[in-house]
PDB file of N, CA and C in Angstrom:
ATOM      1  N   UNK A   1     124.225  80.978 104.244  1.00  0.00           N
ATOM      2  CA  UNK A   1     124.327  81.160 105.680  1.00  0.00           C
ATOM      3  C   UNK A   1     124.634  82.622 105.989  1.00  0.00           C
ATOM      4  N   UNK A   2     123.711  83.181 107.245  1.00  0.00           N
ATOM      5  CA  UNK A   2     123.835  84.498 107.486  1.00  0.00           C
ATOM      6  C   UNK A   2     125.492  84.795 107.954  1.00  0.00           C
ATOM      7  N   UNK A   3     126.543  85.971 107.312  1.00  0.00           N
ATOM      8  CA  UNK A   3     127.489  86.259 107.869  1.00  0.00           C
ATOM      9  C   UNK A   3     128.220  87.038 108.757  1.00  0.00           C
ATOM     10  N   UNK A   4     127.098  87.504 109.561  1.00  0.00           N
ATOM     11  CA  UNK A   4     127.348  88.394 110.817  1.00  0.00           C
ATOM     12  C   UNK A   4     126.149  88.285 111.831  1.00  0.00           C
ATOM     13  N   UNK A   5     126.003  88.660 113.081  1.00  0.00           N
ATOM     14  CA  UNK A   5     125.125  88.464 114.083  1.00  0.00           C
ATOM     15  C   UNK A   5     123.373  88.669 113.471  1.00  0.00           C
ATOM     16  N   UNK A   6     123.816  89.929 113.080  1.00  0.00           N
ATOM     17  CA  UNK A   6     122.359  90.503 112.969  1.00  0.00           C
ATOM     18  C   UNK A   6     121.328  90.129 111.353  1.00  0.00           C
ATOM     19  N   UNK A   7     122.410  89.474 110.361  1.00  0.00           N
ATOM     20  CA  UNK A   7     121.734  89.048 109.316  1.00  0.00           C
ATOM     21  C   UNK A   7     120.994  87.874 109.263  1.00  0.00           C
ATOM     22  N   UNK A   8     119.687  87.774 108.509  1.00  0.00           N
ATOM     23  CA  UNK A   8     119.041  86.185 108.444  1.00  0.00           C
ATOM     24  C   UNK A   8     119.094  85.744 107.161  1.00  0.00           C
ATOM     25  N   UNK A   9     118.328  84.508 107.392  1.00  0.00           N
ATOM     26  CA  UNK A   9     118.785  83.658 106.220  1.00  0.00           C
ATOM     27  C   UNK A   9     117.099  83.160 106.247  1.00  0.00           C
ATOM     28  N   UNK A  10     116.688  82.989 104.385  1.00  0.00           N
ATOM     29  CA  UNK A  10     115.001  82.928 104.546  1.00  0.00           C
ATOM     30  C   UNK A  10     115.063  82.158 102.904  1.00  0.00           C
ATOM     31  N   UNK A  11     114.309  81.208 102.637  1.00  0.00           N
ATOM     32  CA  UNK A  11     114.123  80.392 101.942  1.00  0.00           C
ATOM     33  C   UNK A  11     112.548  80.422 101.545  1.00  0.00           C
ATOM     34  N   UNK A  12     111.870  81.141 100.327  1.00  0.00           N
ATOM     35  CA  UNK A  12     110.703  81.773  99.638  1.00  0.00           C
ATOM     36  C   UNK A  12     110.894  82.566  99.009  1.00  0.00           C
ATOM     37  N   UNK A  13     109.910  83.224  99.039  1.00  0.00           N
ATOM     38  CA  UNK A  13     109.269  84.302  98.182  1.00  0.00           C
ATOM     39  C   UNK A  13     109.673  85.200  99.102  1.00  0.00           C
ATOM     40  N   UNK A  14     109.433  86.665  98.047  1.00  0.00           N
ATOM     41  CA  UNK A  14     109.480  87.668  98.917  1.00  0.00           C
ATOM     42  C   UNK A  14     108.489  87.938 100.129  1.00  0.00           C
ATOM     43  N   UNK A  15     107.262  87.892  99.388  1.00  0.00           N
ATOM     44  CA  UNK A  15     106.024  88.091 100.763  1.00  0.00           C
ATOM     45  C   UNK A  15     106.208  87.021 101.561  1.00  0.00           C
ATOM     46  N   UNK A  16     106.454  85.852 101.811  1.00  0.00           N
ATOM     47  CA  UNK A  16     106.919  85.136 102.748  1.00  0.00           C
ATOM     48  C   UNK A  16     108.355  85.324 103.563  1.00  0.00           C
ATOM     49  N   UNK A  17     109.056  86.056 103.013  1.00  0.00           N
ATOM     50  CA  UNK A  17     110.207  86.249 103.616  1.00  0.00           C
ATOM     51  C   UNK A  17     109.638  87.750 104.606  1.00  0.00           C
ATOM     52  N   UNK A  18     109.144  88.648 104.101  1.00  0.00           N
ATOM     53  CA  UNK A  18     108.188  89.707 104.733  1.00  0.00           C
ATOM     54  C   UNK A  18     107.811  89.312 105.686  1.00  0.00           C
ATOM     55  N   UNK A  19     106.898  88.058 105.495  1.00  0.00           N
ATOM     56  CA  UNK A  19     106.143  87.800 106.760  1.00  0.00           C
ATOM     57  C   UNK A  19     106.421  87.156 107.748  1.00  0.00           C
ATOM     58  N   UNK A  20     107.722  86.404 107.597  1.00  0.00           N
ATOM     59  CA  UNK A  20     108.850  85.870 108.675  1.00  0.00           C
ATOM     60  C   UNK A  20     109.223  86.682 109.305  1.00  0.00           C
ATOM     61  N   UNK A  21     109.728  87.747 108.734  1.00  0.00           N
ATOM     62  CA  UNK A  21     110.403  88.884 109.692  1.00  0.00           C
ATOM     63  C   UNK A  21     109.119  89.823 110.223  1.00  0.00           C
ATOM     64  N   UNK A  22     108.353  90.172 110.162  1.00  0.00           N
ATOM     65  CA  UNK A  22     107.239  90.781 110.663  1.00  0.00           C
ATOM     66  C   UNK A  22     106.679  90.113 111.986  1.00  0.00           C
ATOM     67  N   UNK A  23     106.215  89.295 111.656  1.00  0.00           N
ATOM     68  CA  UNK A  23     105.934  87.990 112.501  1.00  0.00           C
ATOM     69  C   UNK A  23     107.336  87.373 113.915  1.00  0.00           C
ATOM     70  N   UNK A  24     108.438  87.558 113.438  1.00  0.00           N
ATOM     71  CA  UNK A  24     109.342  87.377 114.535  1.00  0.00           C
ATOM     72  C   UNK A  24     109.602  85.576 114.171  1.00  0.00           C
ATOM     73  N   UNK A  25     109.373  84.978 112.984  1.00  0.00           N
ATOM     74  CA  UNK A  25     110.439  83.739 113.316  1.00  0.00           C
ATOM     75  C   UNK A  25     111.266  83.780 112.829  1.00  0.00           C
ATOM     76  N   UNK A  26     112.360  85.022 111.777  1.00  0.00           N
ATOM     77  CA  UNK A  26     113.447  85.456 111.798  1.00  0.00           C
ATOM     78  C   UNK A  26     114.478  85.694 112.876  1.00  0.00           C
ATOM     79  N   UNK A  27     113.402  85.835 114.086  1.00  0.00           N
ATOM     80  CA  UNK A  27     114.116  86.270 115.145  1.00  0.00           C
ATOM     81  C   UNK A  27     113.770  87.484 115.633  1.00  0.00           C
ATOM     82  N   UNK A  28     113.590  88.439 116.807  1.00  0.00           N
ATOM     83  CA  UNK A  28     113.447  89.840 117.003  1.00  0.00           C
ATOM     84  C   UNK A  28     113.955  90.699 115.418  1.00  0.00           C
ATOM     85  N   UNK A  29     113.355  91.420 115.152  1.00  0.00           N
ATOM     86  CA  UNK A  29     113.034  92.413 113.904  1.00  0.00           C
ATOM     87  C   UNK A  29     114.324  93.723 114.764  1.00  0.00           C
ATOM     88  N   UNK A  30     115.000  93.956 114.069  1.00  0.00           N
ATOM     89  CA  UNK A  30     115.948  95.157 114.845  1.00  0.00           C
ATOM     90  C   UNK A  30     115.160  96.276 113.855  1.00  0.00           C
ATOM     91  N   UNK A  31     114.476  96.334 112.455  1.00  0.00           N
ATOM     92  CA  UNK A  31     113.349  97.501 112.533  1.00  0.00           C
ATOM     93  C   UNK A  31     112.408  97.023 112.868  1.00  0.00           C
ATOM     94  N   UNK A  32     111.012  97.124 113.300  1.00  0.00           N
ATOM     95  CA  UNK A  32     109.883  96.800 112.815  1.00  0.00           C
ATOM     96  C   UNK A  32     109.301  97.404 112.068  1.00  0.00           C
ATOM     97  N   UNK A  33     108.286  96.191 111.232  1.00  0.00           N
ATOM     98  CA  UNK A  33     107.773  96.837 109.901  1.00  0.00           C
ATOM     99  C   UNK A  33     106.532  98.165 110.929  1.00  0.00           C
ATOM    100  N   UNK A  34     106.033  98.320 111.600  1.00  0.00           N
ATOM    101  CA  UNK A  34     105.044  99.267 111.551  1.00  0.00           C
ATOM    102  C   UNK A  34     105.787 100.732 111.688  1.00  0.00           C
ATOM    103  N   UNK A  35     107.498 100.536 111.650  1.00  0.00           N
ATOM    104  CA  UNK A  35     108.016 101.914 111.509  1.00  0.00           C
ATOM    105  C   UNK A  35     108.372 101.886 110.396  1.00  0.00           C
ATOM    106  N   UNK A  36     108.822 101.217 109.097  1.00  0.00           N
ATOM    107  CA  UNK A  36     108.961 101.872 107.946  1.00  0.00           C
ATOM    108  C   UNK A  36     107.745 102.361 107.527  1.00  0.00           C
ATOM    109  N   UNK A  37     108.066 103.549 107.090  1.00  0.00           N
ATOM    110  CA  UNK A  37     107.326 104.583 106.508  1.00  0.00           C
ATOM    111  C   UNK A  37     107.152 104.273 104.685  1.00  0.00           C
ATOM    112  N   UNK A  38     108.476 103.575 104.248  1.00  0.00           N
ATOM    113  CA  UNK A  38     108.437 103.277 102.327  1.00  0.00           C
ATOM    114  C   UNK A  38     109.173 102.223 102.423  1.00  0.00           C
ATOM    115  N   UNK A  39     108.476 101.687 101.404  1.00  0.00           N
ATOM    116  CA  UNK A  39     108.951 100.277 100.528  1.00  0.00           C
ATOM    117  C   UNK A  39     109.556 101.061  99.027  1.00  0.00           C
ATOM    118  N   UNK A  40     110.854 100.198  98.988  1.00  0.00           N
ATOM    119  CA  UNK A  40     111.563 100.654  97.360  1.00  0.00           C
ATOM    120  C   UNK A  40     111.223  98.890  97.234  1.00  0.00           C
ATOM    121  N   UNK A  41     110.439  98.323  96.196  1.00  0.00           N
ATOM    122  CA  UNK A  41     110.917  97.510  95.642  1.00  0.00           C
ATOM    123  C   UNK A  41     111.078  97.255  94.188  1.00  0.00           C
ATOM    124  N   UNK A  42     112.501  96.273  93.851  1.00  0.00           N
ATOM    125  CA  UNK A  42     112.886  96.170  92.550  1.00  0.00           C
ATOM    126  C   UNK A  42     112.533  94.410  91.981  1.00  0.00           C
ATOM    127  N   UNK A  43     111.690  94.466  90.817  1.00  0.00           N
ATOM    128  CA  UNK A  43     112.005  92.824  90.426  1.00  0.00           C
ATOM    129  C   UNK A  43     111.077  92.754  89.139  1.00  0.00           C
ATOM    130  N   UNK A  44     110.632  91.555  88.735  1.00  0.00           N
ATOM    131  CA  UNK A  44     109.744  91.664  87.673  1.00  0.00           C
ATOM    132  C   UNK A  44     108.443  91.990  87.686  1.00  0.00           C
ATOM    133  N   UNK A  45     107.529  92.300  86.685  1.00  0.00           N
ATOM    134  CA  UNK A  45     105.752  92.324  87.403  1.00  0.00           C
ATOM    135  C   UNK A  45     105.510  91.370  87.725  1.00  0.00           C
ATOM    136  N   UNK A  46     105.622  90.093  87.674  1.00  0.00           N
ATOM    137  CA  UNK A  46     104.821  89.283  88.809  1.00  0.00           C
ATOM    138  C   UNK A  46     105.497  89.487  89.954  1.00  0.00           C
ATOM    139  N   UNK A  47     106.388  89.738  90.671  1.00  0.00           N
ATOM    140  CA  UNK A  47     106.582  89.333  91.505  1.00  0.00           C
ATOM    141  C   UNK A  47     105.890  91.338  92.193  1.00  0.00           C
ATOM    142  N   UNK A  48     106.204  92.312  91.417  1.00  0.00           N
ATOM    143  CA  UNK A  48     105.694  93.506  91.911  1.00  0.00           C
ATOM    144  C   UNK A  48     104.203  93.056  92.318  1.00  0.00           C
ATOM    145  N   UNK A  49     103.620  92.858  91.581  1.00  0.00           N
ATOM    146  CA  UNK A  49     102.045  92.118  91.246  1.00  0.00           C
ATOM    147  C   UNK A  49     101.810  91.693  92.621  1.00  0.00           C
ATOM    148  N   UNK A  50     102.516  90.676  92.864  1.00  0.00           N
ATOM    149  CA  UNK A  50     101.915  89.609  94.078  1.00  0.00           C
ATOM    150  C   UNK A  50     102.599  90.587  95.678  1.00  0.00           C
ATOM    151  N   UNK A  51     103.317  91.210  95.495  1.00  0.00           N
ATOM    152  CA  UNK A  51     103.558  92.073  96.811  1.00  0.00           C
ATOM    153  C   UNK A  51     102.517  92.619  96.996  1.00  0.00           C
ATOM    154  N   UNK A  52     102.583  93.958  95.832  1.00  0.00           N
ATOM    155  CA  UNK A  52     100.964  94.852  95.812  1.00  0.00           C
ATOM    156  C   UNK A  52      99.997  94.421  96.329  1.00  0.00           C
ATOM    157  N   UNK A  53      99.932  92.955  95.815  1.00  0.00           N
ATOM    158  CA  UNK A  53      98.488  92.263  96.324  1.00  0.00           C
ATOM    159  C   UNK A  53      98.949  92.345  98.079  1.00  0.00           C
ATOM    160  N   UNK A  54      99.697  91.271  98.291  1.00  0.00           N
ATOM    161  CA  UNK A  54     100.479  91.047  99.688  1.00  0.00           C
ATOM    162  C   UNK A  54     100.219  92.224 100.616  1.00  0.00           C
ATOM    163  N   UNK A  55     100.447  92.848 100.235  1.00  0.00           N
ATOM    164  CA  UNK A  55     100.923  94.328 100.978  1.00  0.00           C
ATOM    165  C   UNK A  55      99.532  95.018 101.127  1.00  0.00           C
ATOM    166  N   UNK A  56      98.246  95.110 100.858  1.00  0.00           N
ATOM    167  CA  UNK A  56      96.913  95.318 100.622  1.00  0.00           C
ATOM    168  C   UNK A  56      96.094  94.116 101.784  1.00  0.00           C
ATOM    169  N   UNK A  57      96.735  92.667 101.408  1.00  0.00           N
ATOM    170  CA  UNK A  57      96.232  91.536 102.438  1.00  0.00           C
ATOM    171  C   UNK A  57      96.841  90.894 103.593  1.00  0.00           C
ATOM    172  N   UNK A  58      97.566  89.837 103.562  1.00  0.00           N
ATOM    173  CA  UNK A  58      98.450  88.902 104.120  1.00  0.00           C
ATOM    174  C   UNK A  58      99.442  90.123 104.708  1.00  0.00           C
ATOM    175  N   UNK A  59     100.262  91.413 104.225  1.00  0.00           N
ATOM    176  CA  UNK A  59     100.997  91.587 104.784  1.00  0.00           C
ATOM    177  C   UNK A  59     100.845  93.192 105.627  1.00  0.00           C
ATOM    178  N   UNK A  60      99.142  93.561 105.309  1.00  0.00           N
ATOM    179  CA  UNK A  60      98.862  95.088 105.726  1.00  0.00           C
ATOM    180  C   UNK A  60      99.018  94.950 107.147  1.00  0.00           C
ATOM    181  N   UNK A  61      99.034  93.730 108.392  1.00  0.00           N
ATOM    182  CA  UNK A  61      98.909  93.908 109.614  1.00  0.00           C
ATOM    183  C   UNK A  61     100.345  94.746 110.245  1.00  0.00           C
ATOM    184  N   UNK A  62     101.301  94.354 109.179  1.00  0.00           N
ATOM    185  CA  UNK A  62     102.551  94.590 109.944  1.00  0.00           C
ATOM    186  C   UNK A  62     102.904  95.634 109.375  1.00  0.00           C
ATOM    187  N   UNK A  63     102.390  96.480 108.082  1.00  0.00           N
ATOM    188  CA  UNK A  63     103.007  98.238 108.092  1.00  0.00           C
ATOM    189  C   UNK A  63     102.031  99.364 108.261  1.00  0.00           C
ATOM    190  N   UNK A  64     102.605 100.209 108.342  1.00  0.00           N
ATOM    191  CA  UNK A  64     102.193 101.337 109.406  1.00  0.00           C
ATOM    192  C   UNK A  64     101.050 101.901 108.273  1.00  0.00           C
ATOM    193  N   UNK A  65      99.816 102.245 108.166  1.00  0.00           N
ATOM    194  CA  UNK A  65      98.682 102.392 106.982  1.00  0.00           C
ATOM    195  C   UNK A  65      99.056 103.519 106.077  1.00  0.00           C
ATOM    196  N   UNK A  66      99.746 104.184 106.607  1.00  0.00           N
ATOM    197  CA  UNK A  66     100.046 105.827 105.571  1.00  0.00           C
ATOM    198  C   UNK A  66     101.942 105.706 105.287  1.00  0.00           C
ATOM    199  N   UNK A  67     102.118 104.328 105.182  1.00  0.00           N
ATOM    200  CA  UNK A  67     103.294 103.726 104.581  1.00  0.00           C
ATOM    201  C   UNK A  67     103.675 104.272 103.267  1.00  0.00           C
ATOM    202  N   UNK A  68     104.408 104.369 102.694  1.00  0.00           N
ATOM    203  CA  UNK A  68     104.352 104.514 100.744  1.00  0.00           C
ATOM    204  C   UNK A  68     105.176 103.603 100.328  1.00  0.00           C
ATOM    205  N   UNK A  69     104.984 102.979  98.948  1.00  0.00           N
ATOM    206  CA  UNK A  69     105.235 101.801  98.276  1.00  0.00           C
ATOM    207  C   UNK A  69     105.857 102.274  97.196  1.00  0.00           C
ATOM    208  N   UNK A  70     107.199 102.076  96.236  1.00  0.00           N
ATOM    209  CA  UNK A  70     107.933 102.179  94.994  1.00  0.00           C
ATOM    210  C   UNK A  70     108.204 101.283  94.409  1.00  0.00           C
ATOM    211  N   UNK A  71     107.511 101.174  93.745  1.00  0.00           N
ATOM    212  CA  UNK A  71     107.882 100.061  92.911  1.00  0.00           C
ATOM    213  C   UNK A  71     108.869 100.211  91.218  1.00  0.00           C
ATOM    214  N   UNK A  72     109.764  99.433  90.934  1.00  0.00           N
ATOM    215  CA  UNK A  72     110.523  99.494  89.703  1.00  0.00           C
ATOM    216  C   UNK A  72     110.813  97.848  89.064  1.00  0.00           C
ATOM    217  N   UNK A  73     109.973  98.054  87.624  1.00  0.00           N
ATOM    218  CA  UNK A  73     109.512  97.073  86.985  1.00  0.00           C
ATOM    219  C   UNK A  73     110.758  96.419  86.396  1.00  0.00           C
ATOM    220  N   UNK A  74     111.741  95.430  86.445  1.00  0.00           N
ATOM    221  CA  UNK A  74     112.797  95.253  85.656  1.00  0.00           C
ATOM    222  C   UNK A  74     112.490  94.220  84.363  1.00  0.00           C
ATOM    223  N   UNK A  75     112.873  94.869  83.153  1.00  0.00           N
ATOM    224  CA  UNK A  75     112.227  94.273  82.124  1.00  0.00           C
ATOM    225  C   UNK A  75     113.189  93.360  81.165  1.00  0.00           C
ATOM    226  N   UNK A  76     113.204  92.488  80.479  1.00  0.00           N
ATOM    227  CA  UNK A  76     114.565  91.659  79.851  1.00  0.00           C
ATOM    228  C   UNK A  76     115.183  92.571  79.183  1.00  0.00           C
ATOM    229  N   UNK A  77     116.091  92.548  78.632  1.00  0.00           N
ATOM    230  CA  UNK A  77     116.835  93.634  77.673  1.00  0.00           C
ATOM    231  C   UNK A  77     116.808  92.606  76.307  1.00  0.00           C
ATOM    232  N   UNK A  78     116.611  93.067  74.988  1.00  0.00           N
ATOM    233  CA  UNK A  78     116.342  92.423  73.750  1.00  0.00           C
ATOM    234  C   UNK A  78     117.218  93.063  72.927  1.00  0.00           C
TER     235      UNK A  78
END
């Protein structure tokens, strides 16, 4: 459960959680995505994988086209 006014609460994936808040059934967006300028994201390659894709299809309507993307691969430790 969100613990202050302005936080939400989202049950998926990342690109589905993206596209809740883009979209507005999070609620009004206090950024909107067509003003971030960069994405930092951190997690494994699939899940980098399926944003990349995301972020190219399903999720190009909502950022701004000359956006930049970071990605950091986290790998098991052995």
């Amino acid at each position: 459960m969100p613990g202050h006014a302005q936080d939400r609460a989202f049950v998926g994936n990342v690109v589905q959680a993206i596209e809740a808040y883009g979209s507005g059934a999070l609620g009004p967006a206090e950024i909107p995505l067509d003003a971030v300028d960069r994405i930092v994201a951190i997690g494994s390659d699939g899940m980098m994988n399926a944003v990349a894709e995301a972020r190219r299809a399903r999720l190009k309507r909502y950022f701004r086209p000359d956006h930049r993307a970071i990605a950091s691969i986290n790998l098991p430790m052995r």
